[in-house]
C-alpha atoms as a PDB file:
ATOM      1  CA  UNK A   1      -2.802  21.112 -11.714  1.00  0.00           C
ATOM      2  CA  UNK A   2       1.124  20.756 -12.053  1.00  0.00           C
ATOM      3  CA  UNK A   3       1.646  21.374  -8.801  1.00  0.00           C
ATOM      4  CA  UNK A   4      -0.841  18.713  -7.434  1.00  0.00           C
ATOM      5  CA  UNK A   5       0.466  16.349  -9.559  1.00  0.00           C
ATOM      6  CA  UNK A   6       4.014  17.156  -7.705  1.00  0.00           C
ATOM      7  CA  UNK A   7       2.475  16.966  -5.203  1.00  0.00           C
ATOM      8  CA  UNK A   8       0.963  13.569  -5.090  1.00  0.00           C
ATOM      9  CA  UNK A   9       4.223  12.055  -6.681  1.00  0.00           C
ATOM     10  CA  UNK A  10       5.744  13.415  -3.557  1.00  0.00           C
ATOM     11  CA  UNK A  11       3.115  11.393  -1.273  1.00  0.00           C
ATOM     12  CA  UNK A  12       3.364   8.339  -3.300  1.00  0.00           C
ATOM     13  CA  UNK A  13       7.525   8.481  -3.104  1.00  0.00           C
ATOM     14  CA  UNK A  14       6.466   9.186   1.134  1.00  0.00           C
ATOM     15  CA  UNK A  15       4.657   5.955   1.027  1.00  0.00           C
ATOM     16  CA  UNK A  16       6.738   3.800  -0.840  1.00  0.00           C
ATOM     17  CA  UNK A  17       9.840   4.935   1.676  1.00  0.00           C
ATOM     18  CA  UNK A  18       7.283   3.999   4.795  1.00  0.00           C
ATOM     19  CA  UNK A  19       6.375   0.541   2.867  1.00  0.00           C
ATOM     20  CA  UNK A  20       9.712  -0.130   2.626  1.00  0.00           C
ATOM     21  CA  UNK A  21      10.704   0.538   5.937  1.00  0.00           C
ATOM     22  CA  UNK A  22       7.830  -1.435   7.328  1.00  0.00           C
ATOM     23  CA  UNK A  23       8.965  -4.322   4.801  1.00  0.00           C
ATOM     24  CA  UNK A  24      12.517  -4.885   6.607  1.00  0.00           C
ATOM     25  CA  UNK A  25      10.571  -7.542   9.736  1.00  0.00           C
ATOM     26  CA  UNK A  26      10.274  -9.994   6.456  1.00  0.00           C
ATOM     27  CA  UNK A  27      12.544 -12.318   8.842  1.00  0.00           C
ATOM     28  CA  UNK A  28      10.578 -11.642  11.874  1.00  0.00           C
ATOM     29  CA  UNK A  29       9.481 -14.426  14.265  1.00  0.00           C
ATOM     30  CA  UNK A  30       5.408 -13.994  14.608  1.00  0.00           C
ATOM     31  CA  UNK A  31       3.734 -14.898  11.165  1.00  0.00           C
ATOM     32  CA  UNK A  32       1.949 -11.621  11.678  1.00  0.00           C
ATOM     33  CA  UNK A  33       5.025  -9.707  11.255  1.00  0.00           C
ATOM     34  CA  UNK A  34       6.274 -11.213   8.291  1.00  0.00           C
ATOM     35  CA  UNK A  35       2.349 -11.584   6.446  1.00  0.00           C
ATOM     36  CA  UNK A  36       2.595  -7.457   7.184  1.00  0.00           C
ATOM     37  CA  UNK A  37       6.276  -6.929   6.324  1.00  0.00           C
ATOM     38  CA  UNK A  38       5.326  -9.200   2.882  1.00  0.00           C
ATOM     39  CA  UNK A  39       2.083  -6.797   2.256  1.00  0.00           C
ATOM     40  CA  UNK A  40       4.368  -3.464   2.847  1.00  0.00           C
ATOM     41  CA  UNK A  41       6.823  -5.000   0.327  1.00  0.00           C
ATOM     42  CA  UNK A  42       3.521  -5.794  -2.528  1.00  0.00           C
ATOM     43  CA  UNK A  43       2.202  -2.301  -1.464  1.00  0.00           C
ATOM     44  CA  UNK A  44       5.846  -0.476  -2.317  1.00  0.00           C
ATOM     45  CA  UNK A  45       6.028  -2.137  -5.758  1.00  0.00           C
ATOM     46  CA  UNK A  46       2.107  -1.525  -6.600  1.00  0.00           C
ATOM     47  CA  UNK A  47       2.492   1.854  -5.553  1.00  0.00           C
ATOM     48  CA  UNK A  48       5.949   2.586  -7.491  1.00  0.00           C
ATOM     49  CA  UNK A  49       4.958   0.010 -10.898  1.00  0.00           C
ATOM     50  CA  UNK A  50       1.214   2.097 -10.745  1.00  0.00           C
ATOM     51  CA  UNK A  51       2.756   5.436  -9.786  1.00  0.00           C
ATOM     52  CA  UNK A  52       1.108   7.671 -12.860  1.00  0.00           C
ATOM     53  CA  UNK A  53      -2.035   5.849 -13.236  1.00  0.00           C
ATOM     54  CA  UNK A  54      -2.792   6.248  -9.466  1.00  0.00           C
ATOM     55  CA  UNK A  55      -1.310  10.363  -9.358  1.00  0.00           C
ATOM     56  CA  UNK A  56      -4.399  10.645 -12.208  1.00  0.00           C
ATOM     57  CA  UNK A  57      -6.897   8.608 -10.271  1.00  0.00           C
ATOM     58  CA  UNK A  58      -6.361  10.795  -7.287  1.00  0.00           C
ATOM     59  CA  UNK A  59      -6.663  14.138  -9.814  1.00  0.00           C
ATOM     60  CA  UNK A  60      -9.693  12.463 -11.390  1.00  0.00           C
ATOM     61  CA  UNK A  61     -11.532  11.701  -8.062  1.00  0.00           C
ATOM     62  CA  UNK A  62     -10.464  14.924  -6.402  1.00  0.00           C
ATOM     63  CA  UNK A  63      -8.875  14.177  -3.408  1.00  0.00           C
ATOM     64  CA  UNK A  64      -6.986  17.398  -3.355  1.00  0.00           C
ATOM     65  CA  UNK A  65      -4.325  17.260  -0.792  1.00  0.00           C
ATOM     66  CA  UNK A  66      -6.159  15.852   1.962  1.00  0.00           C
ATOM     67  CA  UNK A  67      -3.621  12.940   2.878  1.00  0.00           C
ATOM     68  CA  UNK A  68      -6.408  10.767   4.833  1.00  0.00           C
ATOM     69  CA  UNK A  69      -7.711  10.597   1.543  1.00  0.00           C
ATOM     70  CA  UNK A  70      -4.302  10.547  -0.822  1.00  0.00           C
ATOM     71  CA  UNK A  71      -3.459   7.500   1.468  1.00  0.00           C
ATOM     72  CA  UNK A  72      -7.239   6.004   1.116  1.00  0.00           C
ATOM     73  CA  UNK A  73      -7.009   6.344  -2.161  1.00  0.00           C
ATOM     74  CA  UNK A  74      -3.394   4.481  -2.919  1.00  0.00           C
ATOM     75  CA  UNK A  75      -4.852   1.669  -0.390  1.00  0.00           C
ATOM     76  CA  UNK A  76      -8.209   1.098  -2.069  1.00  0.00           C
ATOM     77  CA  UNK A  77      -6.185   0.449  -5.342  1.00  0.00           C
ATOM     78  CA  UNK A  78      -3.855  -2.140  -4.057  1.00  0.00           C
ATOM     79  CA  UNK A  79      -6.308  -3.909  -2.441  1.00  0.00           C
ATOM     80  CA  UNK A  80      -8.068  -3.754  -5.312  1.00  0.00           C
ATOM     81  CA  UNK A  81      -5.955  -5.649  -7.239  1.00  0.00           C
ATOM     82  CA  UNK A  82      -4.648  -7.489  -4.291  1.00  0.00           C
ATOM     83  CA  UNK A  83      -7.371  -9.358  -2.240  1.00  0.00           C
ATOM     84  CA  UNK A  84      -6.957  -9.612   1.160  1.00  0.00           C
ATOM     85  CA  UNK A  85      -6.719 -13.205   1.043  1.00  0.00           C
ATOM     86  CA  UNK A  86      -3.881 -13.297  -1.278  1.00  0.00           C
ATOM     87  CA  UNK A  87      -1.676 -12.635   1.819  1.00  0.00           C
ATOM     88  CA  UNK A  88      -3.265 -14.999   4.143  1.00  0.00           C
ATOM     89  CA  UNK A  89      -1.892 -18.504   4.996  1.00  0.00           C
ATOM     90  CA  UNK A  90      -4.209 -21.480   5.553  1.00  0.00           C
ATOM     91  CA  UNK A  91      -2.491 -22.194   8.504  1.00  0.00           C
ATOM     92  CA  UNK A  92      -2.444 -19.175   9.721  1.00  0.00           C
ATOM     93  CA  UNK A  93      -6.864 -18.889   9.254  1.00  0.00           C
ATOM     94  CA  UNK A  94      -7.016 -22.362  11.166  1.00  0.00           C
ATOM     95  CA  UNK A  95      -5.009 -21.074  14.034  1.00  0.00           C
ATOM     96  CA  UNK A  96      -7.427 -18.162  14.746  1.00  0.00           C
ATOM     97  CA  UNK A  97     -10.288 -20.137  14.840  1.00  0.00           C
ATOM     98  CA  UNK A  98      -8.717 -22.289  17.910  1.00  0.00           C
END
């Protein structure tokens, strides 16, 4: 059990470093870039502020070390707690539908 635990803390350090990466295009040019840079940023904090609670969700729901499945898990979280549309500009939803 200890060493899934290490284990998933490594993951979750893996995906915070990728999040982090991914949040650098904050100053990009295309709205898309910076709504996905902002989202990387949210998901590296969640991820890092949640860290325990999520390694014993993932113990808890048995994901074992399947990372499809680590990752699913760590996603379905944020977005639980972070709607989709909490990222999403009004102008941004009026210029898709034209």
């Amino acid at each position: 059990m200890k060493a899934l635990k290490v284990f998933y803390d490594e993951c979750i350090e893996s995906k915070i470093r990728q999040c982090e990466l991914r949040s650098n295009n904050v100053h990009g040019r295309s709205g898309c870039i910076r709504r996905r840079a902002e989202i990387n940023r949210a998901l590296a904090t969640y991820i890092e502020d949640h860290r325990a609670e999520l390694i014993e969700e993932m113990l808890q729901s048995g994901v074992e070390r399947d990372l499809g499945r680590i990752n699913a898990a760590l996603l379905k979280a944020f977005w639980s707690a972070f709607p989709v549309d909490t990222f999403t500009a009004v102008e941004d939803l009026q210029a898709f539908r034209h």
